[in-house]
Structure formats: C-alpha cells, structure tokens
PDB file of N, CA and C in Angstrom:
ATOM      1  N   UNK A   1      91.368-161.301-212.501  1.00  0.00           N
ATOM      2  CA  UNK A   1      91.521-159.927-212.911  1.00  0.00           C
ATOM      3  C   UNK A   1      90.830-159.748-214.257  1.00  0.00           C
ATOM      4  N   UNK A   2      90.415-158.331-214.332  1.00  0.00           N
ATOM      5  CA  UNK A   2      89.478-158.009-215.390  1.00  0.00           C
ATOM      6  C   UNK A   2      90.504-157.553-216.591  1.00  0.00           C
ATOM      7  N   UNK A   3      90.288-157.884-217.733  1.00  0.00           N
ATOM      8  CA  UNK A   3      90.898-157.381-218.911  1.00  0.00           C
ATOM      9  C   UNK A   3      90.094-156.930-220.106  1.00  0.00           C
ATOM     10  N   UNK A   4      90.710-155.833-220.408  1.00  0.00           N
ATOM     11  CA  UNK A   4      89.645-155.209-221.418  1.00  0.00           C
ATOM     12  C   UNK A   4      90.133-156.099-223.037  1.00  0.00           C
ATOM     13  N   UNK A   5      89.077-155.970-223.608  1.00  0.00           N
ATOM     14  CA  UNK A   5      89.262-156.419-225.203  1.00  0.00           C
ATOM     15  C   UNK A   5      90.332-155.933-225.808  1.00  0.00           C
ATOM     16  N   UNK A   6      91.089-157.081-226.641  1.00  0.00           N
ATOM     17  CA  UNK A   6      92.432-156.421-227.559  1.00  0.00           C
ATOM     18  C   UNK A   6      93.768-156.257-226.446  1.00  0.00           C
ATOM     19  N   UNK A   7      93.521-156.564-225.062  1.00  0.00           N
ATOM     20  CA  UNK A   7      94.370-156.588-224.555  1.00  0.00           C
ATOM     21  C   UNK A   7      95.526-157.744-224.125  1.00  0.00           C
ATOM     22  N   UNK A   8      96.834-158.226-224.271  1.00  0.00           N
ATOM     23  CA  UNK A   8      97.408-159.619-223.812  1.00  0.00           C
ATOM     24  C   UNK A   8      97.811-160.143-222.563  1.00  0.00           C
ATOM     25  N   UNK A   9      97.632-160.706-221.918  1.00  0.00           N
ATOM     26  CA  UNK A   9      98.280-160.922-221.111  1.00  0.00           C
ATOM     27  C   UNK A   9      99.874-160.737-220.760  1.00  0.00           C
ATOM     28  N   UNK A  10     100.232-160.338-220.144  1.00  0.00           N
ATOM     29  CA  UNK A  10     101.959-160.438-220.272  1.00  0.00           C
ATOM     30  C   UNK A  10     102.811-160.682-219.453  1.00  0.00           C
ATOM     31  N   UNK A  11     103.988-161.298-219.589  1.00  0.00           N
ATOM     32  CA  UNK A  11     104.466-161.922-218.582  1.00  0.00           C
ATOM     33  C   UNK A  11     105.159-161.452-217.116  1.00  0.00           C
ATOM     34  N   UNK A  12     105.951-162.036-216.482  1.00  0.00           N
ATOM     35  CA  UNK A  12     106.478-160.999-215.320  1.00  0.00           C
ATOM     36  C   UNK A  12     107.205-160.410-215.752  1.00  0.00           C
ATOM     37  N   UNK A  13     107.797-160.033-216.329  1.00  0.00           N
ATOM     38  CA  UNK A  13     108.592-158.861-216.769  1.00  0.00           C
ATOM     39  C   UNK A  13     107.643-158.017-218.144  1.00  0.00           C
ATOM     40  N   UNK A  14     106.729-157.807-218.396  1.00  0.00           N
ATOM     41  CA  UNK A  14     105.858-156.471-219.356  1.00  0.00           C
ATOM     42  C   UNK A  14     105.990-157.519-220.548  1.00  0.00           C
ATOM     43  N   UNK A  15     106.552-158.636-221.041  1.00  0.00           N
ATOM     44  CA  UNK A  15     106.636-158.589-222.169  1.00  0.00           C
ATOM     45  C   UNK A  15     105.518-159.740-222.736  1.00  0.00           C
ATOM     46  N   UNK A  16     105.353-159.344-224.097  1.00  0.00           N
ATOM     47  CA  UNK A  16     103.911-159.711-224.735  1.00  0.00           C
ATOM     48  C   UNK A  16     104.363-161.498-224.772  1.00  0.00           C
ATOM     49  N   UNK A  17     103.416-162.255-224.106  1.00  0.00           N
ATOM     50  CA  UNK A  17     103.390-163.554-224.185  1.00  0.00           C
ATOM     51  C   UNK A  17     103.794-164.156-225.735  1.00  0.00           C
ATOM     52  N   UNK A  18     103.320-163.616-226.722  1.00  0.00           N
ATOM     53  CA  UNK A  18     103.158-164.341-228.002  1.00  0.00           C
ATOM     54  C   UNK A  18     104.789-164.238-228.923  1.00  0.00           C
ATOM     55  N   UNK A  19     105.256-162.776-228.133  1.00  0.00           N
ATOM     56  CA  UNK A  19     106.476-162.430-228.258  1.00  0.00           C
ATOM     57  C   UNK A  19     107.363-163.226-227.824  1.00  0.00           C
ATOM     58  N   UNK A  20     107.545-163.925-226.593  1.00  0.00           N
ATOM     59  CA  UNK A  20     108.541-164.737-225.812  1.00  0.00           C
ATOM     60  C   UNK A  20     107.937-166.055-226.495  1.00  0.00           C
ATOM     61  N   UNK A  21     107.180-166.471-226.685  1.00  0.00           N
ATOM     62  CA  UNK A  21     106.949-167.748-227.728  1.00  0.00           C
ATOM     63  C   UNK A  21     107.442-167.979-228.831  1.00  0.00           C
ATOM     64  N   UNK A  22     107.434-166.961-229.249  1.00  0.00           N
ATOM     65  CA  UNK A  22     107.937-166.282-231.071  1.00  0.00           C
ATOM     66  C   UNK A  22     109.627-166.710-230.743  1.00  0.00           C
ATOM     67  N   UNK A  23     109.892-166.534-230.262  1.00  0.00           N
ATOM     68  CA  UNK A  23     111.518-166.165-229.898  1.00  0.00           C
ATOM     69  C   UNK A  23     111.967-167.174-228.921  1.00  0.00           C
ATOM     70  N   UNK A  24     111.525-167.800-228.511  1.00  0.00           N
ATOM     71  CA  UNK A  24     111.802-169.480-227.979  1.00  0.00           C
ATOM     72  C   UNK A  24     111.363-170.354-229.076  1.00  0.00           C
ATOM     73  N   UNK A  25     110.622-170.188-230.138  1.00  0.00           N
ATOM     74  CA  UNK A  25     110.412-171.368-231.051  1.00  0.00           C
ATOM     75  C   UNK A  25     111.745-170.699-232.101  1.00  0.00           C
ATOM     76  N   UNK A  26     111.578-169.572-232.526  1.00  0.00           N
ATOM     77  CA  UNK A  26     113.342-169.065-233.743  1.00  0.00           C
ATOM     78  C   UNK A  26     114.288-169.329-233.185  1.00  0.00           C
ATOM     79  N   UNK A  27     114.603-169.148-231.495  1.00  0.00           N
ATOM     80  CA  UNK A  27     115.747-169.712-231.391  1.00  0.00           C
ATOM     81  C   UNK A  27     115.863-171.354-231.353  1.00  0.00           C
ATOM     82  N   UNK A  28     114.840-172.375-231.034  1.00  0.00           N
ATOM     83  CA  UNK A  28     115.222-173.110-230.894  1.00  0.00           C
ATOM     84  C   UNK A  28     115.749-174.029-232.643  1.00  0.00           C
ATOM     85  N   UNK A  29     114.260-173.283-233.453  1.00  0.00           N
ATOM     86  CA  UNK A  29     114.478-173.867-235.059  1.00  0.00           C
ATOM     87  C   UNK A  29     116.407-173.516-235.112  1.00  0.00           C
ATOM     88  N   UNK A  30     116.796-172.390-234.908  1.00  0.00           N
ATOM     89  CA  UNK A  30     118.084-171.920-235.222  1.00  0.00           C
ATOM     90  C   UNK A  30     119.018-172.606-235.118  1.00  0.00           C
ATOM     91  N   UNK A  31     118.812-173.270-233.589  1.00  0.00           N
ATOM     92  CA  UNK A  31     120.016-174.349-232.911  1.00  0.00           C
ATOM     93  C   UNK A  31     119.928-175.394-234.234  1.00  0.00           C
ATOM     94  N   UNK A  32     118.698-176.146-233.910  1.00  0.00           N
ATOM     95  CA  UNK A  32     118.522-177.431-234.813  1.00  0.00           C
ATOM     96  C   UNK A  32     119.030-177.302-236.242  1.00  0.00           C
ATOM     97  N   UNK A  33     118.825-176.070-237.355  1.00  0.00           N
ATOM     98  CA  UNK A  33     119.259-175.960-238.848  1.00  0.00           C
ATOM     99  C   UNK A  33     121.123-175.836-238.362  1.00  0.00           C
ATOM    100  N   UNK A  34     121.108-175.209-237.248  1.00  0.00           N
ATOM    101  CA  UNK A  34     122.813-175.108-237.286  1.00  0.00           C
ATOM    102  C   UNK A  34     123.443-176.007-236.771  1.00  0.00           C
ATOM    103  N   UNK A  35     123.079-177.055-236.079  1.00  0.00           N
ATOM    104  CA  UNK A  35     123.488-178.468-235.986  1.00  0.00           C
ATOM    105  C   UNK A  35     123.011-179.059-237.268  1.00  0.00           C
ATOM    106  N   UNK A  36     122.197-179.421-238.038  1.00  0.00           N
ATOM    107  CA  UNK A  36     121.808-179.866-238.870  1.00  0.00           C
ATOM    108  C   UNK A  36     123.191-180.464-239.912  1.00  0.00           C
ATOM    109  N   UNK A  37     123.694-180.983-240.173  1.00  0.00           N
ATOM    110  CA  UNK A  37     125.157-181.525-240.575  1.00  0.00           C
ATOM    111  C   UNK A  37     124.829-181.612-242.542  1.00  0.00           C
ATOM    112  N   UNK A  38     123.576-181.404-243.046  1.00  0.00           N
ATOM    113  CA  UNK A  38     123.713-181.485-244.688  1.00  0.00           C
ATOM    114  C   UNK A  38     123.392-179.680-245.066  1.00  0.00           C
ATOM    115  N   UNK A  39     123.936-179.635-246.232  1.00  0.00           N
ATOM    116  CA  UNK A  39     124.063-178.711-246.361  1.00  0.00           C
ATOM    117  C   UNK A  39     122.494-178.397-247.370  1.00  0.00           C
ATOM    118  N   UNK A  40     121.757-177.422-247.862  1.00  0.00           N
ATOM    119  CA  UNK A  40     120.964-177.343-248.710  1.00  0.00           C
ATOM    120  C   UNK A  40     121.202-176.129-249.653  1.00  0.00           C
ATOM    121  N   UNK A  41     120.385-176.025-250.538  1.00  0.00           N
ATOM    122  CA  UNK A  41     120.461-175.113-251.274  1.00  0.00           C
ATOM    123  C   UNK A  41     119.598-173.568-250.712  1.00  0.00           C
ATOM    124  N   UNK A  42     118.795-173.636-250.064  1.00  0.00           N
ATOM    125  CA  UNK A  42     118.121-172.214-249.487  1.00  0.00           C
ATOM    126  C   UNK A  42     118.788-172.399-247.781  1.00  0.00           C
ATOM    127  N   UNK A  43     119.667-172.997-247.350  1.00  0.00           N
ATOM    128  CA  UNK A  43     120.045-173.118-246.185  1.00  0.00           C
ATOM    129  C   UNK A  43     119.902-170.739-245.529  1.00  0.00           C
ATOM    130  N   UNK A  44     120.681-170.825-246.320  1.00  0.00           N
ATOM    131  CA  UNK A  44     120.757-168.917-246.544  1.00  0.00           C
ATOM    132  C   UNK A  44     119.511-168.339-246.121  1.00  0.00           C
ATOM    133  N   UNK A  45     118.627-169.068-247.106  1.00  0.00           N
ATOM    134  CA  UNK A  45     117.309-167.955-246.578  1.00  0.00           C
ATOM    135  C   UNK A  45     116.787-168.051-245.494  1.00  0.00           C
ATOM    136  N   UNK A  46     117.039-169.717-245.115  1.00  0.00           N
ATOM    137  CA  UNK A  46     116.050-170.118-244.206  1.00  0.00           C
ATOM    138  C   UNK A  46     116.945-169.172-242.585  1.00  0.00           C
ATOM    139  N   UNK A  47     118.429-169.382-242.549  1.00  0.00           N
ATOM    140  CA  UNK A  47     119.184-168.301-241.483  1.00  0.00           C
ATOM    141  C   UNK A  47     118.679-167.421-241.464  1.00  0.00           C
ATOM    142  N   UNK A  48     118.864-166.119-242.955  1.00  0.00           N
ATOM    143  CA  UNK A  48     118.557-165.365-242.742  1.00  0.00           C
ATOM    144  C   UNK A  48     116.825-164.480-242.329  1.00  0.00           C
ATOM    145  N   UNK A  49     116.144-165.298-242.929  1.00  0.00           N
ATOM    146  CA  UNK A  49     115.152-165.414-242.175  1.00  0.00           C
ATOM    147  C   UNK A  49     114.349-165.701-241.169  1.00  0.00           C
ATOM    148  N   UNK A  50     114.920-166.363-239.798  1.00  0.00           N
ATOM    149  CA  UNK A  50     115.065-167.217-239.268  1.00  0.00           C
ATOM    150  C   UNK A  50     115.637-165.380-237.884  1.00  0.00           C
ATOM    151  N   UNK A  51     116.671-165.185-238.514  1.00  0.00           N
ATOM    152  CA  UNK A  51     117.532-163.938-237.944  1.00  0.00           C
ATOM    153  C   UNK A  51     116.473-162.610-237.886  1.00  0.00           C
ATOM    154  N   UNK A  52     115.776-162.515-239.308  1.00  0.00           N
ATOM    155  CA  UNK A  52     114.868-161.763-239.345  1.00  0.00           C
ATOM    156  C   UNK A  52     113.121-161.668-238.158  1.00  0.00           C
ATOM    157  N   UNK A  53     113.208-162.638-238.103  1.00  0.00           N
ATOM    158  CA  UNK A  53     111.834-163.111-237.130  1.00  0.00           C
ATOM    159  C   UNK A  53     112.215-162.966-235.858  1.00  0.00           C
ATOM    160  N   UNK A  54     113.680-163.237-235.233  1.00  0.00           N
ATOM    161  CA  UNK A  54     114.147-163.249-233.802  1.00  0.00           C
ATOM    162  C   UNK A  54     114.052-161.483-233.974  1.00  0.00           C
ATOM    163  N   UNK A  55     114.500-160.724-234.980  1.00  0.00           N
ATOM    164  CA  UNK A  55     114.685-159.398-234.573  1.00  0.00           C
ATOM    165  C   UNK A  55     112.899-158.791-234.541  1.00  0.00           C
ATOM    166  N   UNK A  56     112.610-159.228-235.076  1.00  0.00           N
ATOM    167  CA  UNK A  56     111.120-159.055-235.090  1.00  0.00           C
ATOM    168  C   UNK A  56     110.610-159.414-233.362  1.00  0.00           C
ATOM    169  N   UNK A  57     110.669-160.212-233.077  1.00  0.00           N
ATOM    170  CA  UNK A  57     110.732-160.916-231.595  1.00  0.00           C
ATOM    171  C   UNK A  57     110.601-160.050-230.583  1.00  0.00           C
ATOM    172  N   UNK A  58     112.008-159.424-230.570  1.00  0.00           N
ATOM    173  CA  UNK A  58     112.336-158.739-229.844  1.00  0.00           C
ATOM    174  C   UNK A  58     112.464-157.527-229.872  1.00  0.00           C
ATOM    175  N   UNK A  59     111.775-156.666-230.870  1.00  0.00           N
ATOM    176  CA  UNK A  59     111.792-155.161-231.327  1.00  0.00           C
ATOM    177  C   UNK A  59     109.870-154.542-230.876  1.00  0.00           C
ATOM    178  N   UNK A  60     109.051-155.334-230.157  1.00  0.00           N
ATOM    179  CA  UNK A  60     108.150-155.106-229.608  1.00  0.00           C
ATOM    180  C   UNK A  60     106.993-156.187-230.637  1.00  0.00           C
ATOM    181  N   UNK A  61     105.978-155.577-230.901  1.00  0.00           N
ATOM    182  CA  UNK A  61     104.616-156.295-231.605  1.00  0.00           C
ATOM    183  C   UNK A  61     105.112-155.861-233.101  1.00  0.00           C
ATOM    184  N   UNK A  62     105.315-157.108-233.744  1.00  0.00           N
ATOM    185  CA  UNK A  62     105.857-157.746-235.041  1.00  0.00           C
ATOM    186  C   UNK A  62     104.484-157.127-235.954  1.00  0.00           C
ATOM    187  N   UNK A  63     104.536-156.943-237.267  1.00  0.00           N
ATOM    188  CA  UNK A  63     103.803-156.736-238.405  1.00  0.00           C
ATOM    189  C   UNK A  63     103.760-158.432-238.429  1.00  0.00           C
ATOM    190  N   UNK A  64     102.528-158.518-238.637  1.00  0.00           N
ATOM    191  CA  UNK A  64     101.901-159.751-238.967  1.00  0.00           C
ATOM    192  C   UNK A  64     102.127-160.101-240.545  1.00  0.00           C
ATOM    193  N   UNK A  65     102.019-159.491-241.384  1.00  0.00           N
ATOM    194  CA  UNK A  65     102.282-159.790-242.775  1.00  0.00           C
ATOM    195  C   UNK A  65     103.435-159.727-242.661  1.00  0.00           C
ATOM    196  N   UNK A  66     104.522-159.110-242.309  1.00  0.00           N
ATOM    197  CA  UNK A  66     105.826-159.682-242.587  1.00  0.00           C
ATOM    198  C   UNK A  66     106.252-161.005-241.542  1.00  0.00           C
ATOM    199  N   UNK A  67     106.090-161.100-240.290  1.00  0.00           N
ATOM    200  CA  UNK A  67     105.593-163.033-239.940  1.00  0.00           C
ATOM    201  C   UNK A  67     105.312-163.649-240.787  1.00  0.00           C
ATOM    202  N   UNK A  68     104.228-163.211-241.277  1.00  0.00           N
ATOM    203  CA  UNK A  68     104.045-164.357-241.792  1.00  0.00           C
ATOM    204  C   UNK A  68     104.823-164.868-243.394  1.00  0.00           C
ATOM    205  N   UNK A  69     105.147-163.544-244.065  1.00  0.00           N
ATOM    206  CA  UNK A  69     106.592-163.905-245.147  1.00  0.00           C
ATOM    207  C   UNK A  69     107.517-164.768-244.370  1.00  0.00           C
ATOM    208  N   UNK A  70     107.888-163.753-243.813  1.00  0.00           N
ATOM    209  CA  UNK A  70     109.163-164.607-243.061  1.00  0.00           C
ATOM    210  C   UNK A  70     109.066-166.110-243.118  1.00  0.00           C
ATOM    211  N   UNK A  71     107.918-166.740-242.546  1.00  0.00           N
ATOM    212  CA  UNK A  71     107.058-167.794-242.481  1.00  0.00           C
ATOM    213  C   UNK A  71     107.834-168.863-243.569  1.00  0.00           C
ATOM    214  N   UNK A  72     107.091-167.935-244.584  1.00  0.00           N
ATOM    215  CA  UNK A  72     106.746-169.006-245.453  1.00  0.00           C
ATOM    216  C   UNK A  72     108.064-168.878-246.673  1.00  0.00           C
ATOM    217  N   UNK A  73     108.685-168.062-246.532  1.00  0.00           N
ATOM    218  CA  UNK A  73     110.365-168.172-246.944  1.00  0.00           C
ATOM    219  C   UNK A  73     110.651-169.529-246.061  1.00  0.00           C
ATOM    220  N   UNK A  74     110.758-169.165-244.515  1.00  0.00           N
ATOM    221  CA  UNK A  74     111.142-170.238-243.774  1.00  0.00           C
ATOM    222  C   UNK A  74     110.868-171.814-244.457  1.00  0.00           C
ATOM    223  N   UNK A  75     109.778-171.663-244.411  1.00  0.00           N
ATOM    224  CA  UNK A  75     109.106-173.150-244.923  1.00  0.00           C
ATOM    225  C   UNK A  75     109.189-173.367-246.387  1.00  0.00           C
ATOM    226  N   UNK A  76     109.610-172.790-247.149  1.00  0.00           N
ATOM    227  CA  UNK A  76     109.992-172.715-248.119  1.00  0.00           C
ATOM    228  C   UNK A  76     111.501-173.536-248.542  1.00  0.00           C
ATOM    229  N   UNK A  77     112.227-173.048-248.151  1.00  0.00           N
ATOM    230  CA  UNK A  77     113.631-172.967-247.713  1.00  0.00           C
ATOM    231  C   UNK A  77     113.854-174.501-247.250  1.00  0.00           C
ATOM    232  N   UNK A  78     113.447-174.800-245.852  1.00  0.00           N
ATOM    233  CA  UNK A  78     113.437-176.069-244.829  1.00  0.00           C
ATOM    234  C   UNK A  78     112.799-177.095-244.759  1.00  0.00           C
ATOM    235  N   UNK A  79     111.194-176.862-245.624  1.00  0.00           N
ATOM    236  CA  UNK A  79     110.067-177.672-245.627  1.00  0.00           C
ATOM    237  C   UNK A  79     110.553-179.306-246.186  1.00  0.00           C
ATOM    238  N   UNK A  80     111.750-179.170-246.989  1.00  0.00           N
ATOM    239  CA  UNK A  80     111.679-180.549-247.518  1.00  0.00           C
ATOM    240  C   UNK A  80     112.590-181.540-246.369  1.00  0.00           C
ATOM    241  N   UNK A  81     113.188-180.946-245.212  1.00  0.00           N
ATOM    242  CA  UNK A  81     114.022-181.824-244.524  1.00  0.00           C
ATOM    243  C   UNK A  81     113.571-181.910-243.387  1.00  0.00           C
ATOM    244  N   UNK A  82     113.133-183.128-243.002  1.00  0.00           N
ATOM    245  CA  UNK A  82     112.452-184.351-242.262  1.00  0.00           C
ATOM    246  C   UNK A  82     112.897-183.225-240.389  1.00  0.00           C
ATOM    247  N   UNK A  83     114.339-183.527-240.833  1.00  0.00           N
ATOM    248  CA  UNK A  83     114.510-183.280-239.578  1.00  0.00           C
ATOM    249  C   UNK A  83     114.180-181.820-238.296  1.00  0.00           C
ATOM    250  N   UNK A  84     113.833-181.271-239.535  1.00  0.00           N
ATOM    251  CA  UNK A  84     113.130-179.710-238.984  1.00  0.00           C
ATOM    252  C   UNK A  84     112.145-179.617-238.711  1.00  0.00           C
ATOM    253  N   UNK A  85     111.376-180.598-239.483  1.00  0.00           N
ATOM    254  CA  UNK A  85     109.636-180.383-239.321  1.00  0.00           C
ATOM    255  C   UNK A  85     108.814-179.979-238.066  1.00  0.00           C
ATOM    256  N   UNK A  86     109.376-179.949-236.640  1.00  0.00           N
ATOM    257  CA  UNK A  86     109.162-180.319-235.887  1.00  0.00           C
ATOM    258  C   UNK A  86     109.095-178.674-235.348  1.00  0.00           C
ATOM    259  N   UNK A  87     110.206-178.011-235.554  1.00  0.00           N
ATOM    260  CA  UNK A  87     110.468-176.634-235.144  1.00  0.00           C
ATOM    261  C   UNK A  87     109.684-175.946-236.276  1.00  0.00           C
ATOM    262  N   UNK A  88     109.610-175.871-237.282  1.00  0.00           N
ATOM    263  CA  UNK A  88     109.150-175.516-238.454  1.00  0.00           C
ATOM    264  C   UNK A  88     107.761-175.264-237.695  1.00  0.00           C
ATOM    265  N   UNK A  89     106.914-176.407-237.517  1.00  0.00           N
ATOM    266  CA  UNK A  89     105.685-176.738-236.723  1.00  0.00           C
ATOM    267  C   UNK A  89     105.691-175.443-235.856  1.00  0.00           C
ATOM    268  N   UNK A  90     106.610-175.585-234.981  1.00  0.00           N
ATOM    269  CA  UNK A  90     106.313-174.479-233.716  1.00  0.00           C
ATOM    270  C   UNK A  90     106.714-172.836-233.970  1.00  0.00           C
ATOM    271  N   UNK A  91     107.358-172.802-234.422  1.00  0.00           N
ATOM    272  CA  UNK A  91     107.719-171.646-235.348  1.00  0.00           C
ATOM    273  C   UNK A  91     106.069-171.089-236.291  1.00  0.00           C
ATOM    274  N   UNK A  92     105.900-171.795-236.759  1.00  0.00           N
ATOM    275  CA  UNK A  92     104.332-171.814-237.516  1.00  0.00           C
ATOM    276  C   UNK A  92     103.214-171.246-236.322  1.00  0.00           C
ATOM    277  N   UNK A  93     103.060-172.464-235.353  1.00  0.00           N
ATOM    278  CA  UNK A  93     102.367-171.976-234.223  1.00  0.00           C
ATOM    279  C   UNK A  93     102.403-170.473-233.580  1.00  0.00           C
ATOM    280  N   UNK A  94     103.649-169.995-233.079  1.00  0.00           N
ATOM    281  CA  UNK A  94     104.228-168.882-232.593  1.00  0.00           C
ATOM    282  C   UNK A  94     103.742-168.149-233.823  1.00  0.00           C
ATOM    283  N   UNK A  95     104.076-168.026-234.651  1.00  0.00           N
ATOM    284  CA  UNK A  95     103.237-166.702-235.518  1.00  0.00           C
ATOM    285  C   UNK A  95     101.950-166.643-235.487  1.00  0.00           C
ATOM    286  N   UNK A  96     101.309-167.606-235.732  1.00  0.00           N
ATOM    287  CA  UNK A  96      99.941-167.827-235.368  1.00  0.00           C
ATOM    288  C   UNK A  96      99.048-167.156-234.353  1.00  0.00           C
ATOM    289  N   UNK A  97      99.850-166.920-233.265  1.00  0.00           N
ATOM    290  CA  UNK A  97      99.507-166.630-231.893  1.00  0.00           C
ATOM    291  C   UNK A  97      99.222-165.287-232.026  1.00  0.00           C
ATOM    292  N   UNK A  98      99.895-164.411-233.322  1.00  0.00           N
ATOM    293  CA  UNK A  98      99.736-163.185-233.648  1.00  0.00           C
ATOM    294  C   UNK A  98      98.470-163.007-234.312  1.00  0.00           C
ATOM    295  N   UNK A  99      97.564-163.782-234.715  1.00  0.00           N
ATOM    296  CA  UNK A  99      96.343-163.369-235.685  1.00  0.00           C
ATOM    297  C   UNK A  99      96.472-165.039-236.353  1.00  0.00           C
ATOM    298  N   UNK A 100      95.172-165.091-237.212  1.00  0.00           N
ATOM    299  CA  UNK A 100      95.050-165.731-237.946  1.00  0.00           C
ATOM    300  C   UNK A 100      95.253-165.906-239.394  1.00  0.00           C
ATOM    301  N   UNK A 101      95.512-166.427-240.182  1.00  0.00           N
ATOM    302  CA  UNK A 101      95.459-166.617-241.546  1.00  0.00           C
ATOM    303  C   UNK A 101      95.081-165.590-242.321  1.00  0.00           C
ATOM    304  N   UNK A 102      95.180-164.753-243.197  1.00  0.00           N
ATOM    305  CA  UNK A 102      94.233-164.517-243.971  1.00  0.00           C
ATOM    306  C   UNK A 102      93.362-165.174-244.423  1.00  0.00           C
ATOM    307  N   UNK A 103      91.674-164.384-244.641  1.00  0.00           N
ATOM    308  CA  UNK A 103      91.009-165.154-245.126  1.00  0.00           C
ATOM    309  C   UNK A 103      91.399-166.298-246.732  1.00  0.00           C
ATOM    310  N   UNK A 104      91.887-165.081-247.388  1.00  0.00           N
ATOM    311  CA  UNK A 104      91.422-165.312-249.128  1.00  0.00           C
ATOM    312  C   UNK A 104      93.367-166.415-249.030  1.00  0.00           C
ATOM    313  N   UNK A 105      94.094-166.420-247.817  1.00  0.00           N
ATOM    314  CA  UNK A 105      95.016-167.458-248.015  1.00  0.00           C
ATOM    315  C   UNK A 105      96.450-166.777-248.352  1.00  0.00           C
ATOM    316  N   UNK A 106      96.470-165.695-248.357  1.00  0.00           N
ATOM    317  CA  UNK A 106      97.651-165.259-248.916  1.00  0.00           C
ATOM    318  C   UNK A 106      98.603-164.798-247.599  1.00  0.00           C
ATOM    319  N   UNK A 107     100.096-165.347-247.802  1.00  0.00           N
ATOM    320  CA  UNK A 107     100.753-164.712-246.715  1.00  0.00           C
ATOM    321  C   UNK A 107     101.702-163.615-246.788  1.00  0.00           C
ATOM    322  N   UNK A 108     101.650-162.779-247.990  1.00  0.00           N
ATOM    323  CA  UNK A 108     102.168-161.516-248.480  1.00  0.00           C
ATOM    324  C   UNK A 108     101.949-160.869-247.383  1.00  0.00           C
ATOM    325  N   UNK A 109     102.624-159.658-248.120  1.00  0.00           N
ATOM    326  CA  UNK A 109     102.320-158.326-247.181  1.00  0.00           C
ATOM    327  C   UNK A 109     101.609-156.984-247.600  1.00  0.00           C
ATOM    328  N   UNK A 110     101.027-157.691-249.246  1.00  0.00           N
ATOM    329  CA  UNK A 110      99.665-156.893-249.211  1.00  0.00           C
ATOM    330  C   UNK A 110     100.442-156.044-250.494  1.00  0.00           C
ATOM    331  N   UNK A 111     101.520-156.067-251.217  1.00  0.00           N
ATOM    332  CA  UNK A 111     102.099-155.298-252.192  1.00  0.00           C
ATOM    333  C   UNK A 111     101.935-155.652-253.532  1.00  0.00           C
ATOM    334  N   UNK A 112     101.979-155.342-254.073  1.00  0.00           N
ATOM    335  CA  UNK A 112     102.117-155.727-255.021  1.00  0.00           C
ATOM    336  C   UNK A 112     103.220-156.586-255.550  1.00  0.00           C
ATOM    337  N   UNK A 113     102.922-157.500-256.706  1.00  0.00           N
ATOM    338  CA  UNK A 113     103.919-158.687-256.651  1.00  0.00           C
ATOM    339  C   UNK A 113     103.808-160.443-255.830  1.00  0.00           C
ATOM    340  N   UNK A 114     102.961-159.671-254.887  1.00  0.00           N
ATOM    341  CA  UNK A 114     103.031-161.228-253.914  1.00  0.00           C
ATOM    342  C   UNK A 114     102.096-161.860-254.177  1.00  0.00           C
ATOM    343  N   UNK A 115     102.257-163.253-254.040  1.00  0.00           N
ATOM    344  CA  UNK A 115     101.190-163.770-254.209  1.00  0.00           C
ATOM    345  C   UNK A 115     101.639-164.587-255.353  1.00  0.00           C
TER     346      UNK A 115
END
C-alpha cells in the first residue's frame, strides 16, 4: 500500500505506532522504579515524570520538546542506578521515534531559561 509523506503507519486499532511504543516502554520503566526496593533522592521526579509521558502517550501526538524534557528530567533523576538503565534506554528510544535530536543539542522546549 501506497503512503503519502509525513504519514505513520498505524496499528489495528487507528493508533499512532510510536504512541503504543511510547507507552509500553513508560509503563514498563514504571513497574521496574516501583519495584526498585532503594529509595533515591529525585525518585519524585523521575514518577512524576514518568506519569507525565504516559499521559502524553495517550492524549494523541505528544509535543516533542516536552518528550523530550520529560526525557531528560527522567534521566536525570534515574541515570545513576544501574538497575534502570535498561528501560531508561527504551524509554529514550520511544521518544526518539518522534523526531530526532535537535540539531544545536538542546532538549528544552525552546523558552526561555532552558538550556
């Protein structure tokens, strides 16, 4: 089948592939930090952010600059414990799937302040 440019594929039920990826990698990071048995000091952000990206998920095609905050709060937050790295990873991927990087590197949302 023919598909025009800018268009996604989507799954059997209408919904955007990159979306159901997005939201199978937050829920699964979610399980793992809430089994996770030590406690940390950004444990908070990394939930609540974590909460923020699933609603993103599932509220249709996500703002890419706020993914990618979300992101990097996430990794922020979680990056130093071994045992996440793994979801962290796929979580990373799944946003990804939305666009690429900025060029100049920044994962703001373009306001002032960030960066």
């Amino acid at each position: 089948m023919l598909r025009s440019l800018g268009q996604r594929p989507v799954t059997g039920s209408g919904e955007d592939p990159r979306a159901v990826e997005l939201r199978t990698a937050v829920s699964r990071l979610r399980r793992q930090l809430a089994a996770h048995p030590a406690e940390f000091p950004d444990r908070t952000v990394a939930e609540e952010e974590l909460a923020a990206l699933a609603a993103m998920a599932v509220g249709g095609t996500p703002e890419i600059p706020r993914l990618r905050r979300s992101l990097l709060l996430i990794a922020g937050a979680i990056g130093s414990v071994s045992a996440l790295a793994r979801g962290l990873a796929d979580v990373r991927q799944a946003v990804e799937l939305f666009g690429p990087p900025p060029r100049d590197g920044r994962a703001g949302d373009g306001r002032a302040g960030d960066g």
